[in-house]
C-alpha atoms as a PDB file:
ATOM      1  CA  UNK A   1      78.429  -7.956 -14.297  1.00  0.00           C
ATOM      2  CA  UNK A   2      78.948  -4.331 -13.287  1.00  0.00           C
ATOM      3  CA  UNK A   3      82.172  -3.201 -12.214  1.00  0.00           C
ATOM      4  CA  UNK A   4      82.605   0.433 -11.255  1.00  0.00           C
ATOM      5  CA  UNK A   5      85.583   2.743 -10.526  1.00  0.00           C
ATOM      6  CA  UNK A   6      85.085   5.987  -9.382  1.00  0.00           C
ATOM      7  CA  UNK A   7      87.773   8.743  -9.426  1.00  0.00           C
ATOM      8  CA  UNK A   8      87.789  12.039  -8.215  1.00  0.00           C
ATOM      9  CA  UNK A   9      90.270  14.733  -8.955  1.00  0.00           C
ATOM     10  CA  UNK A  10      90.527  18.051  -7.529  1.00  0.00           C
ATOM     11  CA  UNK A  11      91.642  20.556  -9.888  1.00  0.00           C
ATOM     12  CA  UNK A  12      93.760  23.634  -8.766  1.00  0.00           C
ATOM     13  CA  UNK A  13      94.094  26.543 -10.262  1.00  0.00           C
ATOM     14  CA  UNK A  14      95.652  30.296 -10.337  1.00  0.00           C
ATOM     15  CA  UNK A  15      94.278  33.340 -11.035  1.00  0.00           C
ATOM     16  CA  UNK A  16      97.100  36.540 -12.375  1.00  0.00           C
ATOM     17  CA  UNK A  17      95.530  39.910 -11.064  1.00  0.00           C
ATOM     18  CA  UNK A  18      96.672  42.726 -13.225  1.00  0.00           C
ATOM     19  CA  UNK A  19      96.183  46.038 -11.566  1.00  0.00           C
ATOM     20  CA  UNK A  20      92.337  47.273 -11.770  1.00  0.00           C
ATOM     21  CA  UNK A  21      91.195  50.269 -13.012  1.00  0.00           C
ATOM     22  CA  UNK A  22      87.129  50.235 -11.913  1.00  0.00           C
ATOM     23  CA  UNK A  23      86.740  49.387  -8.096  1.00  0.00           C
ATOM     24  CA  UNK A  24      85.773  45.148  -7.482  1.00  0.00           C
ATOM     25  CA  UNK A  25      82.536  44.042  -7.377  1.00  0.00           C
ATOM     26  CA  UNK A  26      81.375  42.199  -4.409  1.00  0.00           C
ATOM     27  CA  UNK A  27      80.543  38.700  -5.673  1.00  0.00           C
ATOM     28  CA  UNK A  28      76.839  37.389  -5.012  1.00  0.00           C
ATOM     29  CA  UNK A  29      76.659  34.883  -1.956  1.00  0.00           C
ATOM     30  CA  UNK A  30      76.353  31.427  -3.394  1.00  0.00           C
ATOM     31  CA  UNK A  31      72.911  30.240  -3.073  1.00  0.00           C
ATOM     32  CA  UNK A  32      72.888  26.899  -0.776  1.00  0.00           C
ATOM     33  CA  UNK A  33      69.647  24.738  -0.071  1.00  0.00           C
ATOM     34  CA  UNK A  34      68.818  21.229  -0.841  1.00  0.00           C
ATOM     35  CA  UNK A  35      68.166  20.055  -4.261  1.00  0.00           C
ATOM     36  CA  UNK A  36      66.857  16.630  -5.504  1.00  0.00           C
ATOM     37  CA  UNK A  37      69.285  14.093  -6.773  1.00  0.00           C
ATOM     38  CA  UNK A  38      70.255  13.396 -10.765  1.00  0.00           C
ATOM     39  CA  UNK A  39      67.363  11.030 -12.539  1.00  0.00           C
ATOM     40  CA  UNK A  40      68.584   7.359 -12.989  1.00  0.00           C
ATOM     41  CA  UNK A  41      69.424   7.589 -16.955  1.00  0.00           C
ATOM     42  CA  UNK A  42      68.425   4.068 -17.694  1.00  0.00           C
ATOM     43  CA  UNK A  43      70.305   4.564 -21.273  1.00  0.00           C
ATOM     44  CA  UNK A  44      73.714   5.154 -19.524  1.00  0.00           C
ATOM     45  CA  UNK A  45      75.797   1.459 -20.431  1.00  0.00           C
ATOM     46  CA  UNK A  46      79.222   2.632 -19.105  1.00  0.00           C
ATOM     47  CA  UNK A  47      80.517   0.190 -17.168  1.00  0.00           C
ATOM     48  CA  UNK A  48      77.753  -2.995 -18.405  1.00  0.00           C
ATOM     49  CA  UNK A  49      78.872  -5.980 -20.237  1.00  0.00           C
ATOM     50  CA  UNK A  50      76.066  -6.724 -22.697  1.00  0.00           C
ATOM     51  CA  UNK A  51      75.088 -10.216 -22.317  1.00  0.00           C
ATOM     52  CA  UNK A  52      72.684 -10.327 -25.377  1.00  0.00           C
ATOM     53  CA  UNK A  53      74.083  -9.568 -28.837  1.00  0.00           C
ATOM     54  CA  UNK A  54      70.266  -8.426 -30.166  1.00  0.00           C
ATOM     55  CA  UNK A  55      70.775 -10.680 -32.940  1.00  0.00           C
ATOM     56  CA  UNK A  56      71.535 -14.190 -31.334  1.00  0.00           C
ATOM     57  CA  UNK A  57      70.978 -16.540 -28.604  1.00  0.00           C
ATOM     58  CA  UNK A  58      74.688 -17.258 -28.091  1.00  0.00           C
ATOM     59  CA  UNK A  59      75.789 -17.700 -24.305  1.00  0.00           C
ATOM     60  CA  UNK A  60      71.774 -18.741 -23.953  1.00  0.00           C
ATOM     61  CA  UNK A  61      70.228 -21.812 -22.643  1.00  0.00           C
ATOM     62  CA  UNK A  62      66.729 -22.481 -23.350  1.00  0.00           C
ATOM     63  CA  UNK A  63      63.823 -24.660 -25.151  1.00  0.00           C
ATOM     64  CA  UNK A  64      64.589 -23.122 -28.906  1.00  0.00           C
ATOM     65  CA  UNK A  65      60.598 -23.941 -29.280  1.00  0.00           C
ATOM     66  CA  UNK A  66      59.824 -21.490 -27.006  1.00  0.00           C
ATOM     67  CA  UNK A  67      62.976 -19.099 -26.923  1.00  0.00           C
ATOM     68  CA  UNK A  68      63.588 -17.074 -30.120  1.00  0.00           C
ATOM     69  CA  UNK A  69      64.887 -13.626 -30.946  1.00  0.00           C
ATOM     70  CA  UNK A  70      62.875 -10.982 -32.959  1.00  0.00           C
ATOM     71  CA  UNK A  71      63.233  -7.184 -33.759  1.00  0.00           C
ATOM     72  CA  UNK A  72      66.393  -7.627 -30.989  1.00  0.00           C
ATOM     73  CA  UNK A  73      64.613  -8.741 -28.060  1.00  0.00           C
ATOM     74  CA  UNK A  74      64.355 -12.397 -26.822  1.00  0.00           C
ATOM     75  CA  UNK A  75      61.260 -13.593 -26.680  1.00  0.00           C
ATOM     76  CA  UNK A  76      59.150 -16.532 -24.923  1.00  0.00           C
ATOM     77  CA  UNK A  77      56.123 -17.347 -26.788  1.00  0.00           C
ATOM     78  CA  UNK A  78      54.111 -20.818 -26.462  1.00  0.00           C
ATOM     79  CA  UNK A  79      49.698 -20.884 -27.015  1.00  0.00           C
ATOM     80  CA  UNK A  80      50.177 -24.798 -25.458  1.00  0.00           C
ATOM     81  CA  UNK A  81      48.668 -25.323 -21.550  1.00  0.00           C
ATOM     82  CA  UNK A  82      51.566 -27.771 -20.727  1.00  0.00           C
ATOM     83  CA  UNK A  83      54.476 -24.794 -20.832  1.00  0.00           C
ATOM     84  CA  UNK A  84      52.560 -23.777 -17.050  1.00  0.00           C
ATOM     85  CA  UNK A  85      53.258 -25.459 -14.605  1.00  0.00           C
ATOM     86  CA  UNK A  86      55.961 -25.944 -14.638  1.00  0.00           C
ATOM     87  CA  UNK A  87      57.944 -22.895 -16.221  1.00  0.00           C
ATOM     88  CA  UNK A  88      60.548 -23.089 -18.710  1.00  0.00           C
ATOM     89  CA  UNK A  89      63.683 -20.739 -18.290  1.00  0.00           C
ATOM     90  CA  UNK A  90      66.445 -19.666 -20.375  1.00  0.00           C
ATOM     91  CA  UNK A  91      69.327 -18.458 -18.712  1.00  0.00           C
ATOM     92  CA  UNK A  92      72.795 -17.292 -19.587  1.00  0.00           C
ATOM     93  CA  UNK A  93      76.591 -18.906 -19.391  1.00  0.00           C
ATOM     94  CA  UNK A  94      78.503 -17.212 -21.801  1.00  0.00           C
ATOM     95  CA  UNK A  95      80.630 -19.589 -23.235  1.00  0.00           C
ATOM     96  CA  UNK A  96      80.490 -22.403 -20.563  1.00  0.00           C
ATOM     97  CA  UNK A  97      81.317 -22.797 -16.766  1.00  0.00           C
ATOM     98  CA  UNK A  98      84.600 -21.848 -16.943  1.00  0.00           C
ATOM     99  CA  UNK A  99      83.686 -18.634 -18.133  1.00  0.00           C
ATOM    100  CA  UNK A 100      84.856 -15.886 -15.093  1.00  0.00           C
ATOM    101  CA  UNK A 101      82.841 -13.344 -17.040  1.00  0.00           C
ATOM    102  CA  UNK A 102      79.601 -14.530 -16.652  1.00  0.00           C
ATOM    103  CA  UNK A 103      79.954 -16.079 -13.254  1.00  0.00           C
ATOM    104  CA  UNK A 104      77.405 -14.051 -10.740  1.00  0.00           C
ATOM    105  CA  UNK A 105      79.128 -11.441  -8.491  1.00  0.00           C
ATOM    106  CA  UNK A 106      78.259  -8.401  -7.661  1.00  0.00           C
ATOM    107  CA  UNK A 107      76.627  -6.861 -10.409  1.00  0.00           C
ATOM    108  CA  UNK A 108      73.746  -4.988 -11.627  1.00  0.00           C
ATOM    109  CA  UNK A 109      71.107  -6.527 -13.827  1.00  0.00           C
ATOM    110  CA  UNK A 110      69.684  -3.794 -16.432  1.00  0.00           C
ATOM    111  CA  UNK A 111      66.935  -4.806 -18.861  1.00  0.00           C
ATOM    112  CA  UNK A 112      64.018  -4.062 -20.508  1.00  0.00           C
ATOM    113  CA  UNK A 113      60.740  -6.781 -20.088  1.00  0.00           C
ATOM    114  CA  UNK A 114      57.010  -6.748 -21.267  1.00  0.00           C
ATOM    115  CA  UNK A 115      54.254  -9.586 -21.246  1.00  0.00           C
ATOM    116  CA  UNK A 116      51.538  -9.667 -24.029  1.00  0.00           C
ATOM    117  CA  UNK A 117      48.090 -11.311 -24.294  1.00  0.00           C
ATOM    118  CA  UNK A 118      48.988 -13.065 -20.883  1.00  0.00           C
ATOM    119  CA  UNK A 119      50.697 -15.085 -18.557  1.00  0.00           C
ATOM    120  CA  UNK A 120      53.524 -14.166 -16.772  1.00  0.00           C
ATOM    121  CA  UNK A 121      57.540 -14.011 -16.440  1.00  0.00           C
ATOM    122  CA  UNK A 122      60.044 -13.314 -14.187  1.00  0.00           C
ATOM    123  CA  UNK A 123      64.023 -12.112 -13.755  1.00  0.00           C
ATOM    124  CA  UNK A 124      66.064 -14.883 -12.213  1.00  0.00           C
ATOM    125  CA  UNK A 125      69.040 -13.829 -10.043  1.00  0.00           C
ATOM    126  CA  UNK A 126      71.098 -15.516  -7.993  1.00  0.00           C
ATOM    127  CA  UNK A 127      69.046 -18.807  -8.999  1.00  0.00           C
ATOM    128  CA  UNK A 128      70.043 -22.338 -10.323  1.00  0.00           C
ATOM    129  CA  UNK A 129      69.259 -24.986 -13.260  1.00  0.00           C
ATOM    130  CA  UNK A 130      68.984 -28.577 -12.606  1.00  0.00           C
ATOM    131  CA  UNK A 131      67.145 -28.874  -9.021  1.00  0.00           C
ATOM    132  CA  UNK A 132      64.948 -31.391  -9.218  1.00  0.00           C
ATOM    133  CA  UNK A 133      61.245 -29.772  -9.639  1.00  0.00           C
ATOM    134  CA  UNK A 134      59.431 -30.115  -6.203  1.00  0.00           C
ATOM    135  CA  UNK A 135      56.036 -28.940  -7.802  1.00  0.00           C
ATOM    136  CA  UNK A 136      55.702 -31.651 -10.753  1.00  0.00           C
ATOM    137  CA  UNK A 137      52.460 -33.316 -11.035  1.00  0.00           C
ATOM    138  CA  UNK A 138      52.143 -37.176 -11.789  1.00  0.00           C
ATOM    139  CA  UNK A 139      52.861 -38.192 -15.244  1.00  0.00           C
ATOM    140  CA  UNK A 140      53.701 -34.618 -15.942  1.00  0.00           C
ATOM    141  CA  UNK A 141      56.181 -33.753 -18.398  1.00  0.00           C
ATOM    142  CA  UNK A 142      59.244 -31.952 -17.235  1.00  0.00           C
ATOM    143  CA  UNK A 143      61.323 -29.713 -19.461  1.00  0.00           C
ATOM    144  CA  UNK A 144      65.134 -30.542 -19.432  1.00  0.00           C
ATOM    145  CA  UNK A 145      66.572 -29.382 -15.452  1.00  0.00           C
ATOM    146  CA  UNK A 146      68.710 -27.054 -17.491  1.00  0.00           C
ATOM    147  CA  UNK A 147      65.473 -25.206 -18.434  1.00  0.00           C
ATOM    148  CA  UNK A 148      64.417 -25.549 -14.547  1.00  0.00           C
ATOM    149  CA  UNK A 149      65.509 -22.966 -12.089  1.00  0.00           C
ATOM    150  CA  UNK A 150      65.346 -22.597  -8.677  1.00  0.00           C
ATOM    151  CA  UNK A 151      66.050 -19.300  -6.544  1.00  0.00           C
ATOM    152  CA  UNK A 152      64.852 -15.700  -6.074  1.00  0.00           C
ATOM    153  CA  UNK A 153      62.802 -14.052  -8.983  1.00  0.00           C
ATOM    154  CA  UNK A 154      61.361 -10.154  -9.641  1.00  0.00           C
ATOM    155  CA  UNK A 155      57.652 -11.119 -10.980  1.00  0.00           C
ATOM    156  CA  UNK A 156      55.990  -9.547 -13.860  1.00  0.00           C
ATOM    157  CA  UNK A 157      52.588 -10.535 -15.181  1.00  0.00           C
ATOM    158  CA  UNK A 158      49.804  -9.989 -17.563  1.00  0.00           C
ATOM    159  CA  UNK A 159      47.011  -8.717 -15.493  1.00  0.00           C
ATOM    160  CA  UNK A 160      44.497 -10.757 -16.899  1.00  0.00           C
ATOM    161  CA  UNK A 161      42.712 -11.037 -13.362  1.00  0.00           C
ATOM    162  CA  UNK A 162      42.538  -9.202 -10.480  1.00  0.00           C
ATOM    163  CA  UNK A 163      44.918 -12.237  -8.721  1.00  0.00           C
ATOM    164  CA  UNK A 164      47.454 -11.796 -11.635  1.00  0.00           C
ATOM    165  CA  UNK A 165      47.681  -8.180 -11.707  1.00  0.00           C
ATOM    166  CA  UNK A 166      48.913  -8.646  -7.977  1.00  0.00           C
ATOM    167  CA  UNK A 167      51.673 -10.574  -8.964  1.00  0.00           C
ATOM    168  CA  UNK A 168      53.933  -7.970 -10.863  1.00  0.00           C
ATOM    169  CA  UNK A 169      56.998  -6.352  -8.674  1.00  0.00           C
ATOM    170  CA  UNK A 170      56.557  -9.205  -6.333  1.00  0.00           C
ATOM    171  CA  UNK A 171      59.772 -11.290  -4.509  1.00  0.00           C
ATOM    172  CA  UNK A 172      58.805 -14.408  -4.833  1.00  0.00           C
ATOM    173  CA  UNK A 173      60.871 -18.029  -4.364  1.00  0.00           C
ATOM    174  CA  UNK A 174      61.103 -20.158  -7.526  1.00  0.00           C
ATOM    175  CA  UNK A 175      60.878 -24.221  -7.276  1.00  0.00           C
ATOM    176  CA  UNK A 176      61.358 -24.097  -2.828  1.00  0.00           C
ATOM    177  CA  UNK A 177      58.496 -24.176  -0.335  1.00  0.00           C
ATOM    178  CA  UNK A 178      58.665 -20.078   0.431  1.00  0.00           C
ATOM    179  CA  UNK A 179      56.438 -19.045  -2.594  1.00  0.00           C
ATOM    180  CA  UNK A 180      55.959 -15.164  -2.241  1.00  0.00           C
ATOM    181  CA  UNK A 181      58.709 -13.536   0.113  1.00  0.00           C
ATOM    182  CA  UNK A 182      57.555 -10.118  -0.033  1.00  0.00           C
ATOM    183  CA  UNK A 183      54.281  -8.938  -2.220  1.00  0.00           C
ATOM    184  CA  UNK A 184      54.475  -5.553  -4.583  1.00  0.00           C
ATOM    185  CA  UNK A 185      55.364  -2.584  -2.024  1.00  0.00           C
ATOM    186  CA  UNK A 186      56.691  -4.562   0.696  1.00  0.00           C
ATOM    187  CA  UNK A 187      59.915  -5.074   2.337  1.00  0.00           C
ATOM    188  CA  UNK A 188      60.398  -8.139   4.299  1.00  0.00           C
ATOM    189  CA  UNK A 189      63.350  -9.530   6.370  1.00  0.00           C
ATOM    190  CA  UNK A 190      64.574 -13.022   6.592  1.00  0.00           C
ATOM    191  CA  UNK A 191      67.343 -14.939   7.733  1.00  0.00           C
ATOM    192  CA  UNK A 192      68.789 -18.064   6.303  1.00  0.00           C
ATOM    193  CA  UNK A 193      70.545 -21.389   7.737  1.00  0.00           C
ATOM    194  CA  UNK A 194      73.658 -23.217   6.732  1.00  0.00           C
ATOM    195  CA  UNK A 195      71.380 -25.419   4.079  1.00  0.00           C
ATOM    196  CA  UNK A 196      70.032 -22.369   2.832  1.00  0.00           C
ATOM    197  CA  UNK A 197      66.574 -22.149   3.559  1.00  0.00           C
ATOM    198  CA  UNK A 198      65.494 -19.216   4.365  1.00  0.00           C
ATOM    199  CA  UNK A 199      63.488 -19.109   8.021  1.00  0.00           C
ATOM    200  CA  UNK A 200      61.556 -15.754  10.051  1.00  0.00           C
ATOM    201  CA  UNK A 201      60.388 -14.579   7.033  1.00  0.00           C
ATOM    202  CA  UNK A 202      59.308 -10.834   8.905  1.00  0.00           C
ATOM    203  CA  UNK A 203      57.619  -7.712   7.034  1.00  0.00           C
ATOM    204  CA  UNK A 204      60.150  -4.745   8.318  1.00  0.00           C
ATOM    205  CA  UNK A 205      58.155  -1.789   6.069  1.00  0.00           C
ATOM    206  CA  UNK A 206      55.737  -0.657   3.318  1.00  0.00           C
ATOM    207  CA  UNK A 207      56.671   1.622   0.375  1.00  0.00           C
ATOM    208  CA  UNK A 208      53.495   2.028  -0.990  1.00  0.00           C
ATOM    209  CA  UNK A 209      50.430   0.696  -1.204  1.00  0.00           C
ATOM    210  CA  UNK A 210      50.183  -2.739  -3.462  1.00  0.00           C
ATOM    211  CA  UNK A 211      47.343  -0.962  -5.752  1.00  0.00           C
ATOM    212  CA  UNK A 212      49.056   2.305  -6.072  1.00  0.00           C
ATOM    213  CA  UNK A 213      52.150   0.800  -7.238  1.00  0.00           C
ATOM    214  CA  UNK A 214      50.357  -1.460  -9.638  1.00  0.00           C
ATOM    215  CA  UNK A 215      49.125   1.759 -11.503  1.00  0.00           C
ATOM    216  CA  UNK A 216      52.899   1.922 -13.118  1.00  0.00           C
ATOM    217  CA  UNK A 217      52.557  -0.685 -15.045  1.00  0.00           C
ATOM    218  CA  UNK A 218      52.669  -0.464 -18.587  1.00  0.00           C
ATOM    219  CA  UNK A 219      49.555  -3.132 -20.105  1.00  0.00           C
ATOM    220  CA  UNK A 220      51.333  -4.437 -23.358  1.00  0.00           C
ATOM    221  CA  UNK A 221      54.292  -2.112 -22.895  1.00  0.00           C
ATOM    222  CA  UNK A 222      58.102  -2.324 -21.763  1.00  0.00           C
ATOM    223  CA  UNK A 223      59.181  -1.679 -18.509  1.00  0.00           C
ATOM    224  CA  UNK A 224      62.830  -0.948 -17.254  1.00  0.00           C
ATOM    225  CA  UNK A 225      64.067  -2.647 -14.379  1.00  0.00           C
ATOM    226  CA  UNK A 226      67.255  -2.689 -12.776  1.00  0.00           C
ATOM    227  CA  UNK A 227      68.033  -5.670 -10.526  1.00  0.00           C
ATOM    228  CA  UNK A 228      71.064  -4.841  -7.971  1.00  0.00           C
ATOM    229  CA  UNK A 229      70.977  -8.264  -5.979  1.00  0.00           C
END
């Protein structure tokens, strides 16, 4: 959770003139034009609550056979075909439901991600555990619910196909009938009814093309993303 204050102070001051002995020089005009804004500085924590220790999965929920930590980042690592579908999640609640701090405001989400070898991963926000899981097969196994979630999720996969390499920067719907809300690029409009399903699902505008954007991303490497939901 994010929590920002901004001040701004205006700061007088005076100026003593003694009496001058070479005549004043006429100052330079200031030189006024446009200029481009600051760069996002990614490594700039004031105002953050870190939510991962780098050492621990304390606060964490997840399957501990798939969910460990190494070299300080959390990893999700499983070579068996059962783990998709469906997917398994961990998620964090601090130290339980009555803690305030890690209840979902507004906030921003700041994080670094990567995907190896393949598959694919997401960022949950905004989302829930314990829905029941509308996709599960017959006599399929389902991970705990508390490993389930259900809501809106930032994509990121392994392109290890053309389909797959679509997939990453993507809005897409976890566990509901929407699937993807808005592909890599795109900015989409919807509305949503009392029950929460979202309806008139409507593309409003395109930032760039899907295959230029897909050029950013790092094969194997880590990629910063901030999430302000």
């Amino acid at each position: 959770m994010r929590t920002l204050l901004a001040l701004v102070l205006l700061a007088l001051s005076t100026t003593a003139f003694a009496q001058q002995t070479t005549p004043p020089t006429t100052p330079k005009p200031t030189q006024r034009g446009f200029h481009e804004p600051n760069p996002f500085d990614f490594n700039d924590h004031g105002g953050f609550k870190q939510i991962f220790d780098g050492k621990t999965l304390t606060g964490w929920d997840g399957d501990p056979a798939i969910w460990r930590v190494e070299d300080g980042a959390i990893i999700g690592e499983s070579d068996s075909l059962t783990v998709r579908p469906p997917n398994t999640y961990i998620s964090y609640h601090g130290t339980g439901p009555n803690d305030e701090d890690a209840k979902a405001h507004d906030f921003d989400l700041k994080l670094e991600i990567k995907v190896e070898l393949g598959g694919g991963t997401g960022i949950q926000y905004r989302g829930t555990v314990g829905q029941p899981w509308i996709r599960a097969r017959p006599g399929q196994t389902l991970p705990k619910p508390a490993w389930l979630m259900t809501g809106p999720q930032a994509d990121f996969w392994f392109p290890v196909n053309p389909q797959n390499e679509k997939y990453s920067g993507q809005f897409y719907s976890e566990n509901t009938t929407l699937g993807i809300l808005a592909w890599r690029g795109e900015v989409a409009q919807s509305t949503s009814t009392q029950s929460g399903e979202t309806t008139n699902n409507t593309l409003v505008g395109t930032i760039a093309p899907r295959q230029a954007l897909g050029g950013y991303v790092n094969i194997n490497g880590w990629h910063q993303s901030l999430a302000a939901p």
